[in-house]
C-alpha atoms as a PDB file:
ATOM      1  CA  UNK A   1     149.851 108.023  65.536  1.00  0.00           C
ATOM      2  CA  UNK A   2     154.015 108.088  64.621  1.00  0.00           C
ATOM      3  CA  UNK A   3     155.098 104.679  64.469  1.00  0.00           C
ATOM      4  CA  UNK A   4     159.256 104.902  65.505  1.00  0.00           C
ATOM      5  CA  UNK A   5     161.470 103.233  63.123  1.00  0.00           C
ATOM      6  CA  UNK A   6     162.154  99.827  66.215  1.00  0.00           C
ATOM      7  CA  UNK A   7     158.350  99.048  66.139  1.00  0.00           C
ATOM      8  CA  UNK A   8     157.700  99.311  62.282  1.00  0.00           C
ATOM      9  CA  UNK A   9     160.436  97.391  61.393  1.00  0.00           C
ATOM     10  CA  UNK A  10     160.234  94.695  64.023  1.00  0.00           C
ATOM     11  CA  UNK A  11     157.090  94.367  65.769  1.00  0.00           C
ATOM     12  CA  UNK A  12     158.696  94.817  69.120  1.00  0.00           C
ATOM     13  CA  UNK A  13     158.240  97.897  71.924  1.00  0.00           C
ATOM     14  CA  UNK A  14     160.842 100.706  70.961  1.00  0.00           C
ATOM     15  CA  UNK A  15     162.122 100.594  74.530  1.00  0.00           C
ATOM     16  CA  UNK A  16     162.798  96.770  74.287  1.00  0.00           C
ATOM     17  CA  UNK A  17     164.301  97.090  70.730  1.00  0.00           C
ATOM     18  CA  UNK A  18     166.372  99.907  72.083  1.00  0.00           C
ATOM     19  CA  UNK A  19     167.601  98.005  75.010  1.00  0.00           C
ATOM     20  CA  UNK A  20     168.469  95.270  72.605  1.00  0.00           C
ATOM     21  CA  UNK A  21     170.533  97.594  70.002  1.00  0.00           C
ATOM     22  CA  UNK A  22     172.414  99.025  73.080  1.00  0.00           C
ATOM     23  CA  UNK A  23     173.387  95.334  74.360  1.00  0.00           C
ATOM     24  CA  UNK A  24     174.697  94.432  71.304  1.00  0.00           C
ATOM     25  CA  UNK A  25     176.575  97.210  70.372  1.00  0.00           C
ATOM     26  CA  UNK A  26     178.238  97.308  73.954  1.00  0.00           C
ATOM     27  CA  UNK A  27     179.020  94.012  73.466  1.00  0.00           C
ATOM     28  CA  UNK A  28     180.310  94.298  70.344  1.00  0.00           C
ATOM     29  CA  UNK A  29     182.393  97.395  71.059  1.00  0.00           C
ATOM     30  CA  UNK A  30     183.767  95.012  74.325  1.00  0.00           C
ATOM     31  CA  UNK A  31     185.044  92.321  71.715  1.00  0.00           C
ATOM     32  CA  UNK A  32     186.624  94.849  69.287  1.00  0.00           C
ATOM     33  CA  UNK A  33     188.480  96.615  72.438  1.00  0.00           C
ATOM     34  CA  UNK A  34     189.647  93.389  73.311  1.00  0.00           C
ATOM     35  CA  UNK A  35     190.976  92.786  69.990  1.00  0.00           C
ATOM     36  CA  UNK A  36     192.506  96.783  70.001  1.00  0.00           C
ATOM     37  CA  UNK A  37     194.507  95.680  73.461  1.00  0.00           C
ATOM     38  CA  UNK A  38     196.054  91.896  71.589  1.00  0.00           C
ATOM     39  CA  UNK A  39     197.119  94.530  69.162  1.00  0.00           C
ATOM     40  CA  UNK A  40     198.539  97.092  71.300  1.00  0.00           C
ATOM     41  CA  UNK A  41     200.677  94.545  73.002  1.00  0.00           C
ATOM     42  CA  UNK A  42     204.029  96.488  72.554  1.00  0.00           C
ATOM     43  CA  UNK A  43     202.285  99.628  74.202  1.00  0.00           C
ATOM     44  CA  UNK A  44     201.485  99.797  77.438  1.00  0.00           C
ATOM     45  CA  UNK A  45     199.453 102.944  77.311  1.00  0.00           C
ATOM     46  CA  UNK A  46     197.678 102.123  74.631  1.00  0.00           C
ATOM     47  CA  UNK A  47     196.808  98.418  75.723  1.00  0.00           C
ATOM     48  CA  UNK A  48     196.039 100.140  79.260  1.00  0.00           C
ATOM     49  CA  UNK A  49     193.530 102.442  77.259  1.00  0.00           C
ATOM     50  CA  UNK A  50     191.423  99.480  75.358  1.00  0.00           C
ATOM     51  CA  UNK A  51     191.584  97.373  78.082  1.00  0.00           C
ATOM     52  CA  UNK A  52     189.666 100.539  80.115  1.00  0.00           C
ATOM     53  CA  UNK A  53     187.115 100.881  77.032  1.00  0.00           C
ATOM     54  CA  UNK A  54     186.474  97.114  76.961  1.00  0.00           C
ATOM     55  CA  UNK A  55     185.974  97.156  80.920  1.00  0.00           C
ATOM     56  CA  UNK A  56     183.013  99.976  80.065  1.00  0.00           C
ATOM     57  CA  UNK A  57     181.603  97.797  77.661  1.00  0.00           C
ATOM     58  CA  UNK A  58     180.755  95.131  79.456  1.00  0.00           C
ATOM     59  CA  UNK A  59     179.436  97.323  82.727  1.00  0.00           C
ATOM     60  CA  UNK A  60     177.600  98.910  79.862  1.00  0.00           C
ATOM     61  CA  UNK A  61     176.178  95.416  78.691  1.00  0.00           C
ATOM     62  CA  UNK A  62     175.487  94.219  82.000  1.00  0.00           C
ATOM     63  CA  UNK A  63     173.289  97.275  82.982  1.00  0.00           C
ATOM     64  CA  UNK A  64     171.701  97.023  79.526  1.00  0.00           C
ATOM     65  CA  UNK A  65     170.709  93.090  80.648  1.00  0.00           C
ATOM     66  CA  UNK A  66     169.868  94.239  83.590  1.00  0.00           C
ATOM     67  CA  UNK A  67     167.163  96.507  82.162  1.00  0.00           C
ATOM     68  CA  UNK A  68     166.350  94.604  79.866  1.00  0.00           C
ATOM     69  CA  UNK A  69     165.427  91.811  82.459  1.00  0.00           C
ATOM     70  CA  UNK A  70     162.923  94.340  84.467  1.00  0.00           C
ATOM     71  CA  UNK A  71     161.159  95.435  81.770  1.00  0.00           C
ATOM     72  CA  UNK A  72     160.655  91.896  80.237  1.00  0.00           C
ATOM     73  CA  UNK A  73     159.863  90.436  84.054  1.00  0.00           C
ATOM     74  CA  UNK A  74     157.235  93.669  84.513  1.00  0.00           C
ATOM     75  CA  UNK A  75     155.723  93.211  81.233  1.00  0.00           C
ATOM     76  CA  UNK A  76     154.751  89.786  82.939  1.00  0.00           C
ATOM     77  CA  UNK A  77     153.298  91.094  85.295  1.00  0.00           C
ATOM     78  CA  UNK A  78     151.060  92.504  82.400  1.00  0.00           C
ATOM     79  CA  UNK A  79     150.332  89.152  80.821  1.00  0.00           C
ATOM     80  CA  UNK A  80     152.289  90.406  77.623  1.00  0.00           C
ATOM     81  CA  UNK A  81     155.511  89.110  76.414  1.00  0.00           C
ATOM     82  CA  UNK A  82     158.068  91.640  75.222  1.00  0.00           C
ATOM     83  CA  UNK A  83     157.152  91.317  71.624  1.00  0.00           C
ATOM     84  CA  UNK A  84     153.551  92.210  72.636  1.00  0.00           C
ATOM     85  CA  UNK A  85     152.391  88.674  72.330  1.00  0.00           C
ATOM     86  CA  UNK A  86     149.802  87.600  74.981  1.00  0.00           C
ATOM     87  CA  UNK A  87     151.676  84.811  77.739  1.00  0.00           C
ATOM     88  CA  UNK A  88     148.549  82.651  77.439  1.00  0.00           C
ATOM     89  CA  UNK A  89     148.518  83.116  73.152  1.00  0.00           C
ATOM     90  CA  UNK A  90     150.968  83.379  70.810  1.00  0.00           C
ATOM     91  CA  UNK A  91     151.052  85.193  67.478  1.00  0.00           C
ATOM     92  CA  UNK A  92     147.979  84.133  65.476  1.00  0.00           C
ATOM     93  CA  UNK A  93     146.576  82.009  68.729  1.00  0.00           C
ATOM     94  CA  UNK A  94     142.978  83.339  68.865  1.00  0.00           C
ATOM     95  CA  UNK A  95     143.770  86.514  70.862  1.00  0.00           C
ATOM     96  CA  UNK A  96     144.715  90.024  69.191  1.00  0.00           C
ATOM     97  CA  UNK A  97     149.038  90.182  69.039  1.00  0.00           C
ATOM     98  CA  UNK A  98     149.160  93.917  70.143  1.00  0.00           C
ATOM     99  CA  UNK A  99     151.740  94.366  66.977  1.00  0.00           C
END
Protein backbone atom coordinates (compact mmCIF):
# COMPACT_ATOMS: atom_id res chain seq x y z
CA UNK A 1 0.00 0.00 0.00
CA UNK A 2 1.46 3.82 -1.19
CA UNK A 3 1.06 6.01 1.62
CA UNK A 4 0.66 9.89 -0.18
CA UNK A 5 2.93 12.40 1.20
CA UNK A 6 -0.68 14.39 3.36
CA UNK A 7 -1.28 11.10 5.33
CA UNK A 8 2.43 10.18 6.22
CA UNK A 9 3.26 13.35 7.30
CA UNK A 10 0.13 14.25 9.21
CA UNK A 11 -2.05 11.51 10.11
CA UNK A 12 -4.99 13.06 8.37
CA UNK A 13 -7.14 11.72 5.03
CA UNK A 14 -5.28 13.13 1.85
CA UNK A 15 -8.59 14.58 0.68
CA UNK A 16 -9.04 16.52 4.03
CA UNK A 17 -5.33 17.61 4.10
CA UNK A 18 -5.78 18.65 0.52
CA UNK A 19 -8.84 20.63 1.17
CA UNK A 20 -6.95 22.25 3.97
CA UNK A 21 -3.68 23.23 1.79
CA UNK A 22 -6.11 24.68 -0.86
CA UNK A 23 -7.98 26.94 1.90
CA UNK A 24 -5.02 28.30 3.03
CA UNK A 25 -3.30 29.04 0.10
CA UNK A 26 -6.52 30.77 -1.38
CA UNK A 27 -6.62 32.62 1.50
CA UNK A 28 -3.36 33.55 1.57
CA UNK A 29 -3.14 34.47 -2.11
CA UNK A 30 -6.61 36.77 -1.16
CA UNK A 31 -4.46 38.74 1.52
CA UNK A 32 -1.37 39.21 -0.73
CA UNK A 33 -3.81 40.52 -3.70
CA UNK A 34 -5.16 42.78 -1.33
CA UNK A 35 -1.89 44.04 -0.41
CA UNK A 36 -0.87 44.09 -4.57
CA UNK A 37 -4.18 46.55 -5.03
CA UNK A 38 -2.93 49.20 -1.62
CA UNK A 39 0.10 49.14 -3.80
CA UNK A 40 -1.25 49.71 -7.11
CA UNK A 41 -3.13 52.69 -5.88
CA UNK A 42 -1.85 55.13 -8.64
CA UNK A 43 -3.04 52.51 -11.34
CA UNK A 44 -6.25 51.89 -12.01
CA UNK A 45 -5.75 48.89 -14.20
CA UNK A 46 -3.56 47.35 -12.24
CA UNK A 47 -5.50 47.88 -8.83
CA UNK A 48 -8.68 46.77 -11.00
CA UNK A 49 -6.61 43.51 -11.82
CA UNK A 50 -5.66 42.45 -7.97
CA UNK A 51 -8.71 43.49 -6.74
CA UNK A 52 -10.29 40.71 -9.51
CA UNK A 53 -7.57 38.03 -8.26
CA UNK A 54 -8.37 38.73 -4.59
CA UNK A 55 -12.26 38.47 -5.41
CA UNK A 56 -11.25 34.67 -6.83
CA UNK A 57 -9.56 33.97 -3.80
CA UNK A 58 -11.96 34.20 -1.52
CA UNK A 59 -14.86 32.39 -3.88
CA UNK A 60 -12.01 29.96 -4.05
CA UNK A 61 -11.78 29.77 -0.11
CA UNK A 62 -15.33 29.73 0.41
CA UNK A 63 -15.95 26.67 -1.91
CA UNK A 64 -12.87 25.07 -0.34
CA UNK A 65 -14.90 25.56 3.32
CA UNK A 66 -17.62 24.55 1.83
CA UNK A 67 -16.14 21.15 0.97
CA UNK A 68 -14.42 20.91 3.53
CA UNK A 69 -17.63 21.16 5.76
CA UNK A 70 -19.39 18.06 3.78
CA UNK A 71 -16.79 15.87 3.99
CA UNK A 72 -16.10 16.54 7.76
CA UNK A 73 -20.21 16.52 8.44
CA UNK A 74 -20.34 12.97 6.22
CA UNK A 75 -17.46 11.52 7.91
CA UNK A 76 -19.95 11.89 10.95
CA UNK A 77 -22.16 10.22 9.66
CA UNK A 78 -19.37 7.47 9.79
CA UNK A 79 -18.63 7.85 13.47
CA UNK A 80 -15.00 9.07 12.45
CA UNK A 81 -13.66 12.46 12.89
CA UNK A 82 -11.64 13.92 10.03
CA UNK A 83 -8.34 12.96 11.48
CA UNK A 84 -9.63 9.34 11.59
CA UNK A 85 -10.21 9.46 15.27
CA UNK A 86 -13.35 7.56 16.46
CA UNK A 87 -16.35 10.43 17.75
CA UNK A 88 -16.92 8.24 20.81
CA UNK A 89 -12.68 7.80 21.42
CA UNK A 90 -10.02 9.87 20.94
CA UNK A 91 -6.41 9.13 20.05
CA UNK A 92 -5.10 6.50 22.49
CA UNK A 93 -8.88 6.11 24.11
CA UNK A 94 -9.22 2.29 24.03
CA UNK A 95 -10.40 2.05 20.39
CA UNK A 96 -7.93 1.62 17.27
CA UNK A 97 -7.17 5.61 15.76
CA UNK A 98 -7.46 4.49 12.04
CA UNK A 99 -3.95 6.57 11.55
Amino acid sequence: MTITQGASQTGTRDETYDLVSVLYHALQGAENCQTYSDDASGDQELRRFFEEACDQQRKLADRAKQLLKQRIAGEGAESRSAFGFSQSQGPGGGEESGI
